[in-house]
C-alpha atoms as a PDB file:
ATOM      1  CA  UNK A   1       6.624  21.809 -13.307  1.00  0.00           C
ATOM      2  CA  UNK A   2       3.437  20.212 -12.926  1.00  0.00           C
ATOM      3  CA  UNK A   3       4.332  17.478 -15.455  1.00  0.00           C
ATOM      4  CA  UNK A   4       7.101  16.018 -13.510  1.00  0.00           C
ATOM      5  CA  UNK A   5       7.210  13.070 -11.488  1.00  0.00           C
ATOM      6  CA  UNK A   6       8.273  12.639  -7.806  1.00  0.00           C
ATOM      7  CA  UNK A   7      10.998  10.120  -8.892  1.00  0.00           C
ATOM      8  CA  UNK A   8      12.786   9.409 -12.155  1.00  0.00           C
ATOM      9  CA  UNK A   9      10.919   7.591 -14.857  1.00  0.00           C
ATOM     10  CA  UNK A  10      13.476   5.158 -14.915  1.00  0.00           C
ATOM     11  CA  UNK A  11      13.852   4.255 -11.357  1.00  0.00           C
ATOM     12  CA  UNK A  12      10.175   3.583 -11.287  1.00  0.00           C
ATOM     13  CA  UNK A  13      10.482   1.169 -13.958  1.00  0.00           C
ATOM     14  CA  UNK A  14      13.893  -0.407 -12.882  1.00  0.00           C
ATOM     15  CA  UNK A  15      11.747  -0.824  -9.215  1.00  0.00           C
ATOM     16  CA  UNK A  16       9.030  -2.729 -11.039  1.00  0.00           C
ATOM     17  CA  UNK A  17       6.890  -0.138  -9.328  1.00  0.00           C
ATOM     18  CA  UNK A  18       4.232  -0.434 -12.119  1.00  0.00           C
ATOM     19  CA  UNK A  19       4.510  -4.496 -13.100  1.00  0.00           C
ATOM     20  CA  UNK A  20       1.068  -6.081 -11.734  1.00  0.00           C
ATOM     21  CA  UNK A  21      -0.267  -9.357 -12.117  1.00  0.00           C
ATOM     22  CA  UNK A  22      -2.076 -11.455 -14.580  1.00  0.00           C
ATOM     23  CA  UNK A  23      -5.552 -10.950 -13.176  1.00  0.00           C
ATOM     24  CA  UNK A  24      -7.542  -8.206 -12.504  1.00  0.00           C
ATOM     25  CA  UNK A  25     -10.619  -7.018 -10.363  1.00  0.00           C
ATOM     26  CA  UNK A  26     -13.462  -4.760 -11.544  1.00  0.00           C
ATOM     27  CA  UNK A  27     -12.120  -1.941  -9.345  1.00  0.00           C
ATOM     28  CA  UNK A  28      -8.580  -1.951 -10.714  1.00  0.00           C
ATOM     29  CA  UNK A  29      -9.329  -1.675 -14.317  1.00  0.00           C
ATOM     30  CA  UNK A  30      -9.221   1.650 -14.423  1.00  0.00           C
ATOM     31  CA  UNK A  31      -5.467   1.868 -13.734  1.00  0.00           C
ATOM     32  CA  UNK A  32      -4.549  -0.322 -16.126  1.00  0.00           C
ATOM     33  CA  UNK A  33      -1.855   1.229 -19.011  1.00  0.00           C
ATOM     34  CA  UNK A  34      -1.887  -2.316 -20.897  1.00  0.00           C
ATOM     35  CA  UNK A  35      -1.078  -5.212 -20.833  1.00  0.00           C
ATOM     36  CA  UNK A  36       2.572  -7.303 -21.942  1.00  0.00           C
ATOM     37  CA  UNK A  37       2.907  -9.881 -23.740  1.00  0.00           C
ATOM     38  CA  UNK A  38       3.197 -12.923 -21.302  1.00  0.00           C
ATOM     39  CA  UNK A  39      -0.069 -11.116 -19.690  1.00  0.00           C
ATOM     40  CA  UNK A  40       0.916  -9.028 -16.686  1.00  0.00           C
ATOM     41  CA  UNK A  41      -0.863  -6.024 -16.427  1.00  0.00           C
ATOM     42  CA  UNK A  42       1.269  -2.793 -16.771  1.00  0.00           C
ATOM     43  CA  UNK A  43      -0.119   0.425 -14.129  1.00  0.00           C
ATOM     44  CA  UNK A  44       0.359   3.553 -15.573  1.00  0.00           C
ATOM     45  CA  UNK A  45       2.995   5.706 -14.011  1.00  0.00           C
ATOM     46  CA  UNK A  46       1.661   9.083 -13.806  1.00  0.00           C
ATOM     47  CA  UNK A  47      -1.360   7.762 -12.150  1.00  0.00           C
ATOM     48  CA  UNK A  48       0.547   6.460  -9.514  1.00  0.00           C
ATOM     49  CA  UNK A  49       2.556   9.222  -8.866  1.00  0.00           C
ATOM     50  CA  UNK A  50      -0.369  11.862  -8.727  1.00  0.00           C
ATOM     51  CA  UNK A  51      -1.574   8.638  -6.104  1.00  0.00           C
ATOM     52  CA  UNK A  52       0.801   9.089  -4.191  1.00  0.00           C
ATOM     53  CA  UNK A  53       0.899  12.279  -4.047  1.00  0.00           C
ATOM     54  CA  UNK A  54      -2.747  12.495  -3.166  1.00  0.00           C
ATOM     55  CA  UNK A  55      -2.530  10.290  -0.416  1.00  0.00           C
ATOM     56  CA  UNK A  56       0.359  12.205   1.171  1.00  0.00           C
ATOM     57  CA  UNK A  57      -1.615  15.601   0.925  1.00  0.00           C
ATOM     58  CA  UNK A  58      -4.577  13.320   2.821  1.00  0.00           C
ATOM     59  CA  UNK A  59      -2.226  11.923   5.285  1.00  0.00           C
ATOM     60  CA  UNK A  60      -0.466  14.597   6.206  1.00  0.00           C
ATOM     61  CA  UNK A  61      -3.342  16.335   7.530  1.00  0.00           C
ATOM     62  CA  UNK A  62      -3.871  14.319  10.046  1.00  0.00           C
ATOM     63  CA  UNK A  63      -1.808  14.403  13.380  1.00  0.00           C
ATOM     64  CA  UNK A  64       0.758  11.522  13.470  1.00  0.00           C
ATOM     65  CA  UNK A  65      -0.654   9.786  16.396  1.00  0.00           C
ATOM     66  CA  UNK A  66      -3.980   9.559  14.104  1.00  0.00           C
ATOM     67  CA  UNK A  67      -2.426   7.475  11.878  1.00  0.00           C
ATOM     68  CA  UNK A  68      -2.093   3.720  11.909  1.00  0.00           C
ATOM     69  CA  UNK A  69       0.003   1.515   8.690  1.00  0.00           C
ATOM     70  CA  UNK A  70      -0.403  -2.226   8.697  1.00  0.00           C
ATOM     71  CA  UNK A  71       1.544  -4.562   6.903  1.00  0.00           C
ATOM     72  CA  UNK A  72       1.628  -8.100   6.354  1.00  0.00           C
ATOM     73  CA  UNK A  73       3.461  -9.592   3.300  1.00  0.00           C
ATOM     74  CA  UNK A  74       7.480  -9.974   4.235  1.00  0.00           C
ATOM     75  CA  UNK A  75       8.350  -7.698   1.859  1.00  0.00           C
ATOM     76  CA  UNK A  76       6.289  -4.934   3.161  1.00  0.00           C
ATOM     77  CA  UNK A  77       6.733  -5.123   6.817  1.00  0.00           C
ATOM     78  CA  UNK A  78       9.882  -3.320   6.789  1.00  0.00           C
ATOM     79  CA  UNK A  79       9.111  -0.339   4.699  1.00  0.00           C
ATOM     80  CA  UNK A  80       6.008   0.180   6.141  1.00  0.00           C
ATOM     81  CA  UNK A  81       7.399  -0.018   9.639  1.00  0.00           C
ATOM     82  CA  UNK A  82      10.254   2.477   8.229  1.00  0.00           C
ATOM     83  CA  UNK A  83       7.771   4.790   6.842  1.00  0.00           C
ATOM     84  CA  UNK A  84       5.346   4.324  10.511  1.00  0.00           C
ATOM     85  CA  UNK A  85       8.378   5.360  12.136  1.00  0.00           C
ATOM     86  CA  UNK A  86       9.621   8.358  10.367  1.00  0.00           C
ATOM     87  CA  UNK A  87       6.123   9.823  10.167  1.00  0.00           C
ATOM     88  CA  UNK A  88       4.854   9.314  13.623  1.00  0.00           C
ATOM     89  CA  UNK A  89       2.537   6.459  12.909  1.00  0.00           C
ATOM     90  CA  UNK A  90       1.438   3.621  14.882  1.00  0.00           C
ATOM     91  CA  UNK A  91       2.365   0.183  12.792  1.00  0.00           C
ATOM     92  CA  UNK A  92       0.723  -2.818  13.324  1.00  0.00           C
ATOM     93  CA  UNK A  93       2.314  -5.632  11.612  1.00  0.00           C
ATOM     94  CA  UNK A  94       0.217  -9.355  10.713  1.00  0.00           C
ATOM     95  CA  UNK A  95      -3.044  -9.418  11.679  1.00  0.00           C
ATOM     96  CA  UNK A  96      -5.250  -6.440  12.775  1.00  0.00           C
ATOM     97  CA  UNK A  97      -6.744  -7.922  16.204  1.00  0.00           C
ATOM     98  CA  UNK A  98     -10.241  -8.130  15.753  1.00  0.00           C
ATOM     99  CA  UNK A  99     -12.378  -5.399  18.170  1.00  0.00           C
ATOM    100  CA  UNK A 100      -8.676  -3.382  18.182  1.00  0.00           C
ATOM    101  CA  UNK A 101     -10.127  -0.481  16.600  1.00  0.00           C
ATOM    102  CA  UNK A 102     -14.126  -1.093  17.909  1.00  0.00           C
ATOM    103  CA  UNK A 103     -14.262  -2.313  21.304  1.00  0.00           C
ATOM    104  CA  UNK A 104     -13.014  -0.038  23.888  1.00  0.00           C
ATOM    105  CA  UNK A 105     -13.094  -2.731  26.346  1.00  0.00           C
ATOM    106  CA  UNK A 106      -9.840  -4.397  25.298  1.00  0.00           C
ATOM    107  CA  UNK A 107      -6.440  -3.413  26.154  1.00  0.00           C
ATOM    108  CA  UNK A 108      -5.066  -2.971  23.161  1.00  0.00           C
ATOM    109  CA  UNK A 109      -7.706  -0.772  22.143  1.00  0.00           C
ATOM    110  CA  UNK A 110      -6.856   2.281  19.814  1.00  0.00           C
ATOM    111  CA  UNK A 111      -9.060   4.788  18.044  1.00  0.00           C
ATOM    112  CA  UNK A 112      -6.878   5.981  14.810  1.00  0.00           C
ATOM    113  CA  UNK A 113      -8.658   8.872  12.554  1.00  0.00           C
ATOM    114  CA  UNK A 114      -6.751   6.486   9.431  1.00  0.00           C
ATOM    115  CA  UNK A 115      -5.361   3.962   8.081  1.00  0.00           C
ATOM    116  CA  UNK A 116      -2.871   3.056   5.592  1.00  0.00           C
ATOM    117  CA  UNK A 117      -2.650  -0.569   4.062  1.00  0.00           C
ATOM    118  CA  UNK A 118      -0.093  -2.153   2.505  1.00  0.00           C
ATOM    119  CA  UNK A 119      -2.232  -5.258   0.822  1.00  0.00           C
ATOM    120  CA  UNK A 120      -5.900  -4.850   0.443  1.00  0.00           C
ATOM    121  CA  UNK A 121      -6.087  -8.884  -0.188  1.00  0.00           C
ATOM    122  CA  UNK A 122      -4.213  -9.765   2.508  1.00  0.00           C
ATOM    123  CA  UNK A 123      -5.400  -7.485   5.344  1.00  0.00           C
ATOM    124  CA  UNK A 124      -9.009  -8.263   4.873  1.00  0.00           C
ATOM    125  CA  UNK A 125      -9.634  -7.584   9.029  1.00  0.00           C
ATOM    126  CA  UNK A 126      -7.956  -4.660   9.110  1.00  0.00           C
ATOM    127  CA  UNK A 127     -10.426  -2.982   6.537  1.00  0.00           C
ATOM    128  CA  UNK A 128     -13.013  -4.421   8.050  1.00  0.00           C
ATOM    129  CA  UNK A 129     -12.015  -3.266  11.558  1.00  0.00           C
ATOM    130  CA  UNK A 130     -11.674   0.448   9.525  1.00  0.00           C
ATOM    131  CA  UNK A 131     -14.909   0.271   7.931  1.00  0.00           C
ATOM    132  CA  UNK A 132     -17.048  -0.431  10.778  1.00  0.00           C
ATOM    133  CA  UNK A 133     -16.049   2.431  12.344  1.00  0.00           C
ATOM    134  CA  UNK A 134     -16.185   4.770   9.164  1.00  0.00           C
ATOM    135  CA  UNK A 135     -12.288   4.996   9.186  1.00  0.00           C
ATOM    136  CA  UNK A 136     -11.103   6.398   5.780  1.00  0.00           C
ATOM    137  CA  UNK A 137      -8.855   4.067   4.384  1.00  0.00           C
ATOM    138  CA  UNK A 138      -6.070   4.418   1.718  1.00  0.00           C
ATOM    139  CA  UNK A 139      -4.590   0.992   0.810  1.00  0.00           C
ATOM    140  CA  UNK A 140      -1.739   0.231  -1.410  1.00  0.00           C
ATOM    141  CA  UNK A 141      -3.516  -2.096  -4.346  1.00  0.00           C
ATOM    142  CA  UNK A 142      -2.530  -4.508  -7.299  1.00  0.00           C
ATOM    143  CA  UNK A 143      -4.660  -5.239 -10.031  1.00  0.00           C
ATOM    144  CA  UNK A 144      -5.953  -8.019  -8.391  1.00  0.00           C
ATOM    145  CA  UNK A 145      -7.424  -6.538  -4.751  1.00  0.00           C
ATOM    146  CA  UNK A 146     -10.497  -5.539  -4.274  1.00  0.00           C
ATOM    147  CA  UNK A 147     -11.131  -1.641  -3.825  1.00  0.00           C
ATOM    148  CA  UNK A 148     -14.216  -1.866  -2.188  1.00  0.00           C
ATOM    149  CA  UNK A 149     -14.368   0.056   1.105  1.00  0.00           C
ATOM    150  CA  UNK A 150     -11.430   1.887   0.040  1.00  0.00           C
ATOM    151  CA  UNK A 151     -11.718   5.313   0.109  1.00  0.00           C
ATOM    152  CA  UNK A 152      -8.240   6.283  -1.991  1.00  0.00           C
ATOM    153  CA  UNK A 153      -6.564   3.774  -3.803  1.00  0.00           C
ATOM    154  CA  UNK A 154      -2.871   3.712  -4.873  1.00  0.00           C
ATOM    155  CA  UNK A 155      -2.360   1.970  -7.830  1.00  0.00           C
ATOM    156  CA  UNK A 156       0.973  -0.457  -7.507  1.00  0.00           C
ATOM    157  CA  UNK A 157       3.050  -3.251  -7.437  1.00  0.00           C
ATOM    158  CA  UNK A 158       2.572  -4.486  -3.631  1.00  0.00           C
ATOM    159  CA  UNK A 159       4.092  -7.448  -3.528  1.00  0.00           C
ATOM    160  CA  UNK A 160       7.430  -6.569  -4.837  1.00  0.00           C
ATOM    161  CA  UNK A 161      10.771  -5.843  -2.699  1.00  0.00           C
ATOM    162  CA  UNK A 162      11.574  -2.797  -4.857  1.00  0.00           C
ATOM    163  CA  UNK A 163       8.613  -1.446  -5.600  1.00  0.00           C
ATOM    164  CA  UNK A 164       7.572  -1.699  -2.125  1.00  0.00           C
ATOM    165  CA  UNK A 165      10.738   0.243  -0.565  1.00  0.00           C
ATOM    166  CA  UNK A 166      10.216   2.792  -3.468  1.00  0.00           C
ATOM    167  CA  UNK A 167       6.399   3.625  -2.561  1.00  0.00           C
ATOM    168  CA  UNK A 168       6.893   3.543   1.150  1.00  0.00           C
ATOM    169  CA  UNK A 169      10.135   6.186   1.093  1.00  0.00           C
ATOM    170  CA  UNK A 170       8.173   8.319  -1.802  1.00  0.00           C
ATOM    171  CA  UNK A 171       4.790   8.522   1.185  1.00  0.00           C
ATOM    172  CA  UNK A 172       7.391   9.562   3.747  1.00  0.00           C
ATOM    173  CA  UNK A 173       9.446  12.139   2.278  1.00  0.00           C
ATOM    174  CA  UNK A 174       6.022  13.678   0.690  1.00  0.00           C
ATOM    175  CA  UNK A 175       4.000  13.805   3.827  1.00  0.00           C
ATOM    176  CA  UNK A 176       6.782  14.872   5.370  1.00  0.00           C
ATOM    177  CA  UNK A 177       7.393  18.009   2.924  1.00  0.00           C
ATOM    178  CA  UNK A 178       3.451  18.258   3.731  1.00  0.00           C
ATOM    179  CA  UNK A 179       3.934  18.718   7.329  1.00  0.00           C
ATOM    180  CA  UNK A 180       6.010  22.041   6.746  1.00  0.00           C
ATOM    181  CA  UNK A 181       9.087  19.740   7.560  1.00  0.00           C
ATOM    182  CA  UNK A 182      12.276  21.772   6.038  1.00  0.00           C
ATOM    183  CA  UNK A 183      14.608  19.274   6.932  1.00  0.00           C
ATOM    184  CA  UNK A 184      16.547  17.739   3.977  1.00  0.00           C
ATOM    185  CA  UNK A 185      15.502  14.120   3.780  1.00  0.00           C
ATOM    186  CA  UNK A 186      18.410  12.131   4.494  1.00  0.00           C
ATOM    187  CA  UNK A 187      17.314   8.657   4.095  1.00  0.00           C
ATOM    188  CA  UNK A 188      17.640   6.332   0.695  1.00  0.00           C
ATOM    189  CA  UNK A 189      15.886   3.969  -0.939  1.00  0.00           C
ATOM    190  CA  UNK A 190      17.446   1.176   0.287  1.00  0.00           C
ATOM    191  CA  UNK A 191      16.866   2.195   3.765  1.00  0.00           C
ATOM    192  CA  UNK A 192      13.033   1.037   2.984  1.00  0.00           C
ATOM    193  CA  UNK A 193      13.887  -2.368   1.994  1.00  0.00           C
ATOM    194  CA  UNK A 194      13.328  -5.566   3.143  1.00  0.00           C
ATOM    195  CA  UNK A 195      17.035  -7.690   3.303  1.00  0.00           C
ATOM    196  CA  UNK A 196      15.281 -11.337   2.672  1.00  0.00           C
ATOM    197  CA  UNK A 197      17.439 -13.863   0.873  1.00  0.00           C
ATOM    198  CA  UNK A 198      15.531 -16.209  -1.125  1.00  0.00           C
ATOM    199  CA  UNK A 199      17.097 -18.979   0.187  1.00  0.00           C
ATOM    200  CA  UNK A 200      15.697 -18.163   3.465  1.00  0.00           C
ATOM    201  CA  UNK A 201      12.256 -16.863   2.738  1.00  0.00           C
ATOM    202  CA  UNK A 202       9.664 -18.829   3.622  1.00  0.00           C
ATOM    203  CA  UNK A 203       7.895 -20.708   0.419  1.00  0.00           C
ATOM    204  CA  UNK A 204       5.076 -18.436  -1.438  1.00  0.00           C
ATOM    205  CA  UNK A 205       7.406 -15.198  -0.152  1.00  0.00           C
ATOM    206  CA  UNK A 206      10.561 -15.820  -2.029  1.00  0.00           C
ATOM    207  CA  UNK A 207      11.633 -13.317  -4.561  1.00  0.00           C
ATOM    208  CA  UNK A 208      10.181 -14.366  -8.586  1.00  0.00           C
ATOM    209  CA  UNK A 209      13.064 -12.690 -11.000  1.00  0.00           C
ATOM    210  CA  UNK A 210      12.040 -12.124 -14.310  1.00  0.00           C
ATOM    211  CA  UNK A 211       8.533  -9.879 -13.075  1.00  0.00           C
ATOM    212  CA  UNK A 212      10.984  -6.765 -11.770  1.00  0.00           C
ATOM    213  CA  UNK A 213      10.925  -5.461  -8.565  1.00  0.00           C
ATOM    214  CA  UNK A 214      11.551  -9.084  -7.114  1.00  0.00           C
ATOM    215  CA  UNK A 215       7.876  -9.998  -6.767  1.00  0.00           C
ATOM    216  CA  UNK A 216       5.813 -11.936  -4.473  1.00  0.00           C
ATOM    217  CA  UNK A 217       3.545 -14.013  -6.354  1.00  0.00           C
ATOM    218  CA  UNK A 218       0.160 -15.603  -5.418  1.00  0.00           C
ATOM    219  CA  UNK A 219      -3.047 -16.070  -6.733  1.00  0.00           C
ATOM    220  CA  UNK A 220      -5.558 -14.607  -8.449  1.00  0.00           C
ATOM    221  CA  UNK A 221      -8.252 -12.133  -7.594  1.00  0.00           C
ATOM    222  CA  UNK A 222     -10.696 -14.398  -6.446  1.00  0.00           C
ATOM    223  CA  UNK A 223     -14.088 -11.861  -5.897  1.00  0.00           C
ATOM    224  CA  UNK A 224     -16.885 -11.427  -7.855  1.00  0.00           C
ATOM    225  CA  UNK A 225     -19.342  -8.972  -7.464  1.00  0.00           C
ATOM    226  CA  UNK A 226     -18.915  -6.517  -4.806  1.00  0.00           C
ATOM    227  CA  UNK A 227     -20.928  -7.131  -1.457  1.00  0.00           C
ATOM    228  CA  UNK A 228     -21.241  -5.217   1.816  1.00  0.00           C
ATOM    229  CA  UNK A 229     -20.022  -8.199   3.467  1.00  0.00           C
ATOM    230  CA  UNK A 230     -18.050  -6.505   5.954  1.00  0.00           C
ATOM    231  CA  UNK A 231     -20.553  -4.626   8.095  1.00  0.00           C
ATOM    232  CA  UNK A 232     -19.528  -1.355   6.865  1.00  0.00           C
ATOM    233  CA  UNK A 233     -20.416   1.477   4.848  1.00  0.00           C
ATOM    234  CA  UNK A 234     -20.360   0.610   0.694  1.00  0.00           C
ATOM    235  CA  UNK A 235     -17.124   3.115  -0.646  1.00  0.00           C
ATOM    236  CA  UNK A 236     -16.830   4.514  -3.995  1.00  0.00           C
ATOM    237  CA  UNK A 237     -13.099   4.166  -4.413  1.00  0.00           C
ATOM    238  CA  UNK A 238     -11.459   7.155  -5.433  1.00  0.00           C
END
């Protein structure tokens, strides 16, 4: 039915899938269902699922070796570099390499027809890099990143453990079932996550209880008004 969601209702909420922050920019007001009392803004589930179903239609047209994922925050380098792997991807994870993606004279040089990001905020070079070059990008965003030069946005929690495994295994097994693939998809959940102890993650990464989906915390969104300050072409976000 066209109604239903790619996941239980209740698994997206137990995964904190939808839980944002307490700040929002321009371009993510849009998505937001409401917000909860102590003032974290709620996404609204159906729009993230039809997200992410959009963006596997638009990845999955492209040839595996076209794509390139890039992840950053702790908690997303794993499923990202899960996901990468099971689609065919190329993962970068850190810092995009300035000139990786626009100057052919350097020997780690690739020429990717799009890329994937798991934190708008914190992989500011990689869109960049992407824009320059007319790149489309789709980027993973909370309510407080920036949408500007992204071409489709995915409404979600990006910072959280859970939510982050969830996302990541929904993309694969979707683009997958894109591709014509009529394999049964064998993996789980779990086999997206990151396995950091909080103990042992490094401070401003630890897990937050109490936000679900075990939630990176940080800042505010910190823009203003939107400016072409990164050489590119101006996107209307989708």
């Amino acid at each position: 039915m066209a109604d239903e969601l790619l996941a239980n209702q209740n698994d997206y909420l137990e995964a904190g899938i939808h839980i944002a922050t307490k700040s929002k920019s321009p371009g993510m007001k849009k998505f937001i269902y409401k917000v909860r009392e102590d003032g974290l803004y709620l996404l609204d589930l159906k729009t993230i699922d039809n997200r992410i179903r959009d963006a596997a239609r638009m990845i999955g047209a492209y040839a595996p070796n076209e794509v390139v994922v890039t992840a950053s925050r702790i908690y997303a380098i794993v499923p990202a570099q899960k996901f990468a792997e099971l689609i065919g991807a190329k993962f970068i994870k850190g810092r995009v390499t300035p000139g990786i993606f626009t100057n052919p004279h350097r020997a780690d040089f690739i020429e990717p027809k799009l890329i994937l990001i798991s934190d708008s905020r914190n992989e500011k070079q990689a869109i960049r890099e992407a824009s320059s070059v007319n790149m489309p990008i789709v980027a993973l965003s909370d309510t407080d990143n920036s949408t500007k030069f992204i071409d489709l946005v995915i409404p979600v929690n990006n910072r959280g453990r859970r939510s982050l495994a969830f996302v990541y295994y929904l993309l694969a097994r979707e683009i997958l079932k894109e591709r014509g693939s009529t394999e049964e998809f064998k993996y789980q959940i779990s086999d997206f996550e990151a396995k950091v102890e909080a103990s042992t993650a490094p401070m401003g990464e630890r897990e937050h209880r109490g936000f679900g989906g075990d939630r990176e915390r940080r800042g505010g969104f910190g823009g203003g008004r939107e400016r072409r300050d990164f050489g590119g072409r101006e996107r209307r976000p989708y």
